[in-house]
N, C-alpha and C. Protein backbone atom coordinates (compact mmCIF):
# COMPACT_ATOMS: atom_id res chain seq x y z
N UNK A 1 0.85 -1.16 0.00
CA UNK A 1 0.00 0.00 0.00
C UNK A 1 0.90 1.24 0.00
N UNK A 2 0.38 2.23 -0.78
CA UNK A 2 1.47 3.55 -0.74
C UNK A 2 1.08 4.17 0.73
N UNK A 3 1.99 4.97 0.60
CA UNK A 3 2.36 5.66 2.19
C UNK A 3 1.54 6.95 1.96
N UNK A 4 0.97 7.55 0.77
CA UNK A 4 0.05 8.35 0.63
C UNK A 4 -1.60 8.01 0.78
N UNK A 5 -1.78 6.68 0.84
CA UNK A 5 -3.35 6.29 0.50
C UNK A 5 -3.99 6.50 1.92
N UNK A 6 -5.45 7.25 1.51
CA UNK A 6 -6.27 7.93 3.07
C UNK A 6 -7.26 6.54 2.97
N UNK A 7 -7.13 5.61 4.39
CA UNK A 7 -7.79 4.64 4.35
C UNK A 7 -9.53 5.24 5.22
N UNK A 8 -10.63 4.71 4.54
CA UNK A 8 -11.97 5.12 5.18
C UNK A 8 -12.48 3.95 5.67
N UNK A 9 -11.99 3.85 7.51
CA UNK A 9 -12.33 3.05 8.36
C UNK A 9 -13.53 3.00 8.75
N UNK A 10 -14.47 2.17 8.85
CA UNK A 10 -15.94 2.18 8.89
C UNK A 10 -15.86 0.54 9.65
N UNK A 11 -17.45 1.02 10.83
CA UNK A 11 -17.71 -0.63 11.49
C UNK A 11 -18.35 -1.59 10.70
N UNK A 12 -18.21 -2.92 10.91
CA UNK A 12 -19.02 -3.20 9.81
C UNK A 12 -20.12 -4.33 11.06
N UNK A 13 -21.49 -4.86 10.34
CA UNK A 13 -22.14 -5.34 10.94
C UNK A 13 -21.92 -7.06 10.79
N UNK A 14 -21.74 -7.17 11.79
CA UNK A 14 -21.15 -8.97 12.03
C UNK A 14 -22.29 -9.88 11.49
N UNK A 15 -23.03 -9.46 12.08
CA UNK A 15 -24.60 -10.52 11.72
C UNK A 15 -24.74 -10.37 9.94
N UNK A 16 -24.40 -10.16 9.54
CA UNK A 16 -24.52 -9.94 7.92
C UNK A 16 -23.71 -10.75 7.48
N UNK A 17 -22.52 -11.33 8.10
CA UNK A 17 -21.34 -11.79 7.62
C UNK A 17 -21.55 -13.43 6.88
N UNK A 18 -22.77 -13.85 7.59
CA UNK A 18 -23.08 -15.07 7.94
C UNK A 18 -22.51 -15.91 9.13
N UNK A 19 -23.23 -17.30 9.76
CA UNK A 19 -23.41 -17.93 10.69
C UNK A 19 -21.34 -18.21 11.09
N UNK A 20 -20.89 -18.97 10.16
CA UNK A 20 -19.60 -19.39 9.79
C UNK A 20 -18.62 -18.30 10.07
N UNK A 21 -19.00 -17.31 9.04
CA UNK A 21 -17.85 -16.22 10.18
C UNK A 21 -18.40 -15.20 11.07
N UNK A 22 -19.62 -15.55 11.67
CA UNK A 22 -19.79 -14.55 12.85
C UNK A 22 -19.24 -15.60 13.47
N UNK A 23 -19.14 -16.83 13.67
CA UNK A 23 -18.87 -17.94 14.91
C UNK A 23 -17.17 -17.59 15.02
N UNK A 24 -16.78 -17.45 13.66
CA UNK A 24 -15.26 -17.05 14.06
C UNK A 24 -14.78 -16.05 14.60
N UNK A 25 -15.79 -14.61 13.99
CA UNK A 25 -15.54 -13.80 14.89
C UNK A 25 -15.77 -13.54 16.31
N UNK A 26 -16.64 -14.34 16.82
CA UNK A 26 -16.92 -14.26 18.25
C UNK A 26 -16.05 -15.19 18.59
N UNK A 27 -15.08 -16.41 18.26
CA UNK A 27 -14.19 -17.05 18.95
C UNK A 27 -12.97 -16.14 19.32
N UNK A 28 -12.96 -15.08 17.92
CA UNK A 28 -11.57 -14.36 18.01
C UNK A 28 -11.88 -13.11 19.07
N UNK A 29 -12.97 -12.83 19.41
CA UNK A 29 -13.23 -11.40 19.94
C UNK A 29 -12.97 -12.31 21.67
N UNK A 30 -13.58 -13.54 21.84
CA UNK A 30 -13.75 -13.95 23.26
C UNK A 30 -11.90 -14.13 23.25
N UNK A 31 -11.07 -14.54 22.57
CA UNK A 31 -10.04 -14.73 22.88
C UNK A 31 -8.76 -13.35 23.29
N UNK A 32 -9.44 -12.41 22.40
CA UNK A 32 -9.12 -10.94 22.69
C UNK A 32 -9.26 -9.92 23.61
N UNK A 33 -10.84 -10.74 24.34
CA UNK A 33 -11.25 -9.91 25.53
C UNK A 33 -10.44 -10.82 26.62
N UNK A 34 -9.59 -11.78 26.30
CA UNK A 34 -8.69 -12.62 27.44
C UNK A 34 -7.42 -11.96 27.23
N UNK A 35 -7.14 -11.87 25.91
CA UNK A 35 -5.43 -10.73 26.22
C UNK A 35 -5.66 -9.62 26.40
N UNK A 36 -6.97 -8.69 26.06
CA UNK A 36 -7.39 -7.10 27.22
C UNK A 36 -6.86 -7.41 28.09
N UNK A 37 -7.51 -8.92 29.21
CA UNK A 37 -6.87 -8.35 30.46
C UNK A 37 -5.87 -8.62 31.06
N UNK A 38 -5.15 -9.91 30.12
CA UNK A 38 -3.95 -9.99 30.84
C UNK A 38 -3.27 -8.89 30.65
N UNK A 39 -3.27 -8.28 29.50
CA UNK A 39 -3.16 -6.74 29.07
C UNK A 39 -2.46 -6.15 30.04
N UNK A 40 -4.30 -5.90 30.87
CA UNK A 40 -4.82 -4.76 31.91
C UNK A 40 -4.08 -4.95 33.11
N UNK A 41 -4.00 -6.16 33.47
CA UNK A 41 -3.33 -7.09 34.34
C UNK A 41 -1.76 -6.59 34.11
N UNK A 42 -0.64 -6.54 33.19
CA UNK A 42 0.28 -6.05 33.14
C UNK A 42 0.47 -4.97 33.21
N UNK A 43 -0.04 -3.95 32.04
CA UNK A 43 0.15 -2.38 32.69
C UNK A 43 -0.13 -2.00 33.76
N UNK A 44 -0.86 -2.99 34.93
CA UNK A 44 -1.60 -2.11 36.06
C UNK A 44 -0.17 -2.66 37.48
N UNK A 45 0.47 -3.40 36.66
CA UNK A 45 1.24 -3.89 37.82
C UNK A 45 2.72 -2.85 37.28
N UNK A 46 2.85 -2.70 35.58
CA UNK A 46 4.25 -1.77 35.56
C UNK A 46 3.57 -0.37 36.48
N UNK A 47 2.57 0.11 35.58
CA UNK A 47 1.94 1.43 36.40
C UNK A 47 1.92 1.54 38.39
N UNK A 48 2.09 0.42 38.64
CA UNK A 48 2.10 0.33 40.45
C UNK A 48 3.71 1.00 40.47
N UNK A 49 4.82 0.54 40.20
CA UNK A 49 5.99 1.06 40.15
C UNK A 49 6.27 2.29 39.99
N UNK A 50 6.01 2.82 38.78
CA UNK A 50 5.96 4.20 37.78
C UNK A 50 5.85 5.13 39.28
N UNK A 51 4.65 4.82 39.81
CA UNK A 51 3.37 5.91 40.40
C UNK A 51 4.54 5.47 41.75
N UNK A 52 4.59 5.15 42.17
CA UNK A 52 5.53 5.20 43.48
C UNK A 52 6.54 5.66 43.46
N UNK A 53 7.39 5.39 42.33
CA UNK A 53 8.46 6.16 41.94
C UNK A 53 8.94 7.19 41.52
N UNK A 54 7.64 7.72 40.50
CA UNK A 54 7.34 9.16 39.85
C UNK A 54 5.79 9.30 39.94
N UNK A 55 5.32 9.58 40.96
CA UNK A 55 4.08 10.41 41.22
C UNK A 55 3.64 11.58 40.40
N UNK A 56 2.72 11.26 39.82
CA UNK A 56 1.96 11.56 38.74
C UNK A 56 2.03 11.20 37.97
N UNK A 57 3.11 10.08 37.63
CA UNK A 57 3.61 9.83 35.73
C UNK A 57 2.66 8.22 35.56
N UNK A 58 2.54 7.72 34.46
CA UNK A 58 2.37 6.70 34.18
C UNK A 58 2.98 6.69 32.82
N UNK A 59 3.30 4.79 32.57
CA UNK A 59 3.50 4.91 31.22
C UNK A 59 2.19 4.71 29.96
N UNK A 60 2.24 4.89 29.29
CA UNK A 60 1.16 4.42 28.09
C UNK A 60 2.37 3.24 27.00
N UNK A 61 1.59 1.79 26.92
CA UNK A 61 2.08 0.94 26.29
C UNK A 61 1.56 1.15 24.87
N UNK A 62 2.42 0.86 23.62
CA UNK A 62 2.42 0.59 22.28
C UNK A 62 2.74 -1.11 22.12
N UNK A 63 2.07 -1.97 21.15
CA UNK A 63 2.57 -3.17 21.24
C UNK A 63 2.33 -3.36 19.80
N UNK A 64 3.05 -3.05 19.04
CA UNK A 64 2.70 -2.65 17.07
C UNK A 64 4.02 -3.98 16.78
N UNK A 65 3.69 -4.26 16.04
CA UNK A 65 4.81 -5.37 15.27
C UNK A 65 5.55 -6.30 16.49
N UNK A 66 4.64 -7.08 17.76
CA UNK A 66 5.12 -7.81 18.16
C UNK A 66 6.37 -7.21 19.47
N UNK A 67 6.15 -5.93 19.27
CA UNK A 67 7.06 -5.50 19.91
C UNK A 67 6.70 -4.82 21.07
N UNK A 68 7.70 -4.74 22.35
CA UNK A 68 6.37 -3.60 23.22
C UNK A 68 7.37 -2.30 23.75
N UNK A 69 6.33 -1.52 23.78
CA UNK A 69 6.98 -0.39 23.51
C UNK A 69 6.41 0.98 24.81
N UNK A 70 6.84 1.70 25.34
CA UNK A 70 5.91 2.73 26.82
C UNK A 70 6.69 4.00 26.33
N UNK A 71 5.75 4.86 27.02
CA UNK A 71 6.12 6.64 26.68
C UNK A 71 5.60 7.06 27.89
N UNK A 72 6.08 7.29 28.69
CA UNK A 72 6.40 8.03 30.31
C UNK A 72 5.10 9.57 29.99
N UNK A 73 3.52 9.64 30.80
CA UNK A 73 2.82 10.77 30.28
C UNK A 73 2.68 11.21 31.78
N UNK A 74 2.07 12.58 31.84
CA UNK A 74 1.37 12.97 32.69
C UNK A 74 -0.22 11.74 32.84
N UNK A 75 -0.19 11.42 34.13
CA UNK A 75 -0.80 10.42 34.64
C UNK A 75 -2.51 10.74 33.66
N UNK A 76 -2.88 11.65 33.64
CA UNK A 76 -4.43 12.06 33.46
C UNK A 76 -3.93 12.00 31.70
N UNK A 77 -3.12 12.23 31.47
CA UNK A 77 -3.28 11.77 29.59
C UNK A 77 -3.86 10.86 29.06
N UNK A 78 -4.14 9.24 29.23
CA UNK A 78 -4.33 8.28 28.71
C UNK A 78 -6.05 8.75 28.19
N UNK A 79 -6.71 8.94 26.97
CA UNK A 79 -7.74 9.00 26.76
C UNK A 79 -8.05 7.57 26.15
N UNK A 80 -9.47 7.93 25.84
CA UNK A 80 -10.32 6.67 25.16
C UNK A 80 -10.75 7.28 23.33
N UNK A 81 -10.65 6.86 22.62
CA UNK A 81 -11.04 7.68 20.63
C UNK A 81 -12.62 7.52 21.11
N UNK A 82 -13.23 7.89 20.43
CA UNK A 82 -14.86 8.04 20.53
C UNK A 82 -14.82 6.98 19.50
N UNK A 83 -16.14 6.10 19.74
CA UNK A 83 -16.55 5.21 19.16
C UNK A 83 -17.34 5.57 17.79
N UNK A 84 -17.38 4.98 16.95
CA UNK A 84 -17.76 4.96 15.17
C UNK A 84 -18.86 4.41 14.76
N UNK A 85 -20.20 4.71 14.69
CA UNK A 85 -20.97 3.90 13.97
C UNK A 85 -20.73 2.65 13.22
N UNK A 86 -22.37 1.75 12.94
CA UNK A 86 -21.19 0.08 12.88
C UNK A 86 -22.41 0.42 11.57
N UNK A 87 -22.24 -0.20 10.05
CA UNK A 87 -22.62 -0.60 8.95
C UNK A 87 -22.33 -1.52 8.18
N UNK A 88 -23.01 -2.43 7.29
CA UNK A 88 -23.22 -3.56 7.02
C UNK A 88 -22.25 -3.73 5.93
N UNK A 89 -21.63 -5.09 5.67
CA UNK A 89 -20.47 -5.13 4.73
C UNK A 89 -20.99 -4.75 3.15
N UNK A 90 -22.35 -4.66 2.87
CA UNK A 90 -22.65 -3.98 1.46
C UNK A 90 -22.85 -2.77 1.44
N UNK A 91 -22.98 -1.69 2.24
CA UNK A 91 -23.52 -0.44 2.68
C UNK A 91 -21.78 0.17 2.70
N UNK A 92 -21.00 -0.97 3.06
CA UNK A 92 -19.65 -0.27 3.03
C UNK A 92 -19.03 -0.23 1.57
N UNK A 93 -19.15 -1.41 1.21
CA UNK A 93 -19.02 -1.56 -0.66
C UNK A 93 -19.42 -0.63 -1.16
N UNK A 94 -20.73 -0.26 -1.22
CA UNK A 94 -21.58 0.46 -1.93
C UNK A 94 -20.85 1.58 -1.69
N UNK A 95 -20.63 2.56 -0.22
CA UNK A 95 -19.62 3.65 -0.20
C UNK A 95 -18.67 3.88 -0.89
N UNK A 96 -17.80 2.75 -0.71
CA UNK A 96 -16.64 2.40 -1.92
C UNK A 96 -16.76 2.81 -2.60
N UNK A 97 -18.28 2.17 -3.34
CA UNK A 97 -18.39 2.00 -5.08
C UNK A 97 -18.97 3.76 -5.53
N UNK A 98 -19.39 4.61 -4.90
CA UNK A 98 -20.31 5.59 -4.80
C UNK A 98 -18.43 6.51 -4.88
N UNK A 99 -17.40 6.40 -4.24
CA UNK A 99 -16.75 7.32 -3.88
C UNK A 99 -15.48 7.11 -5.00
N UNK A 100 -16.01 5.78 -5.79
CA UNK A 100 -15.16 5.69 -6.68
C UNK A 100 -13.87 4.92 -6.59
N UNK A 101 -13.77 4.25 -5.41
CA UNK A 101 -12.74 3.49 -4.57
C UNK A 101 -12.78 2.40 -4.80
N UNK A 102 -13.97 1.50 -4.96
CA UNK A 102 -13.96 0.25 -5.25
C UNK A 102 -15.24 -0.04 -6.57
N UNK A 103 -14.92 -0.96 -7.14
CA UNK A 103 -16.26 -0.90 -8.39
C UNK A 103 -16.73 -2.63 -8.11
């Protein structure tokens, strides 16, 4: 993919997918909501250190290519992105096809 292309991220609706891969996707989502927390479970035990040591700081973890990665913030930084409306995998095509992106 070029390093110029603007990708248009959109939710898509699972139940549309059919039976076969909604079942996969709910195996992969239940297995994901198990590494959230071991996740949660790790940052909350580096963050016990941080905060005793440097009061006010925490780190914020990156974990991109297998790798893991922290950036030392003011404790109250860590936000949440606002959540995205969810639409159906033809409603997203059709956008595509309407914007000239996909035919």
């Amino acid at each position: 993919m070029a390093k110029d292309t603007q990708l248009n991220w959109v939710d898509m609706d699972v139940d549309a997918l059919g039976d076969k891969a909604k079942g996969a996707y709910e195996a992969y989502k239940t297995a994901q909501r198990a590494a959230a927390e071991l996740r949660t479970q790790f940052e909350a035990m580096v963050n016990k250190t941080v905060a005793e040591r440097m009061p006010g700081k925490k780190l914020v973890f990156g974990y991109r290519f297998g790798k893991l990665s922290a950036a030392l913030v003011v404790a109250e930084e860590a936000k949440a992105k606002p959540a995205q409306g969810k639409m159906s995998l033809s409603d997203f095509l059709a956008g595509q096809a309407a914007q000239g992106r996909r035919t």
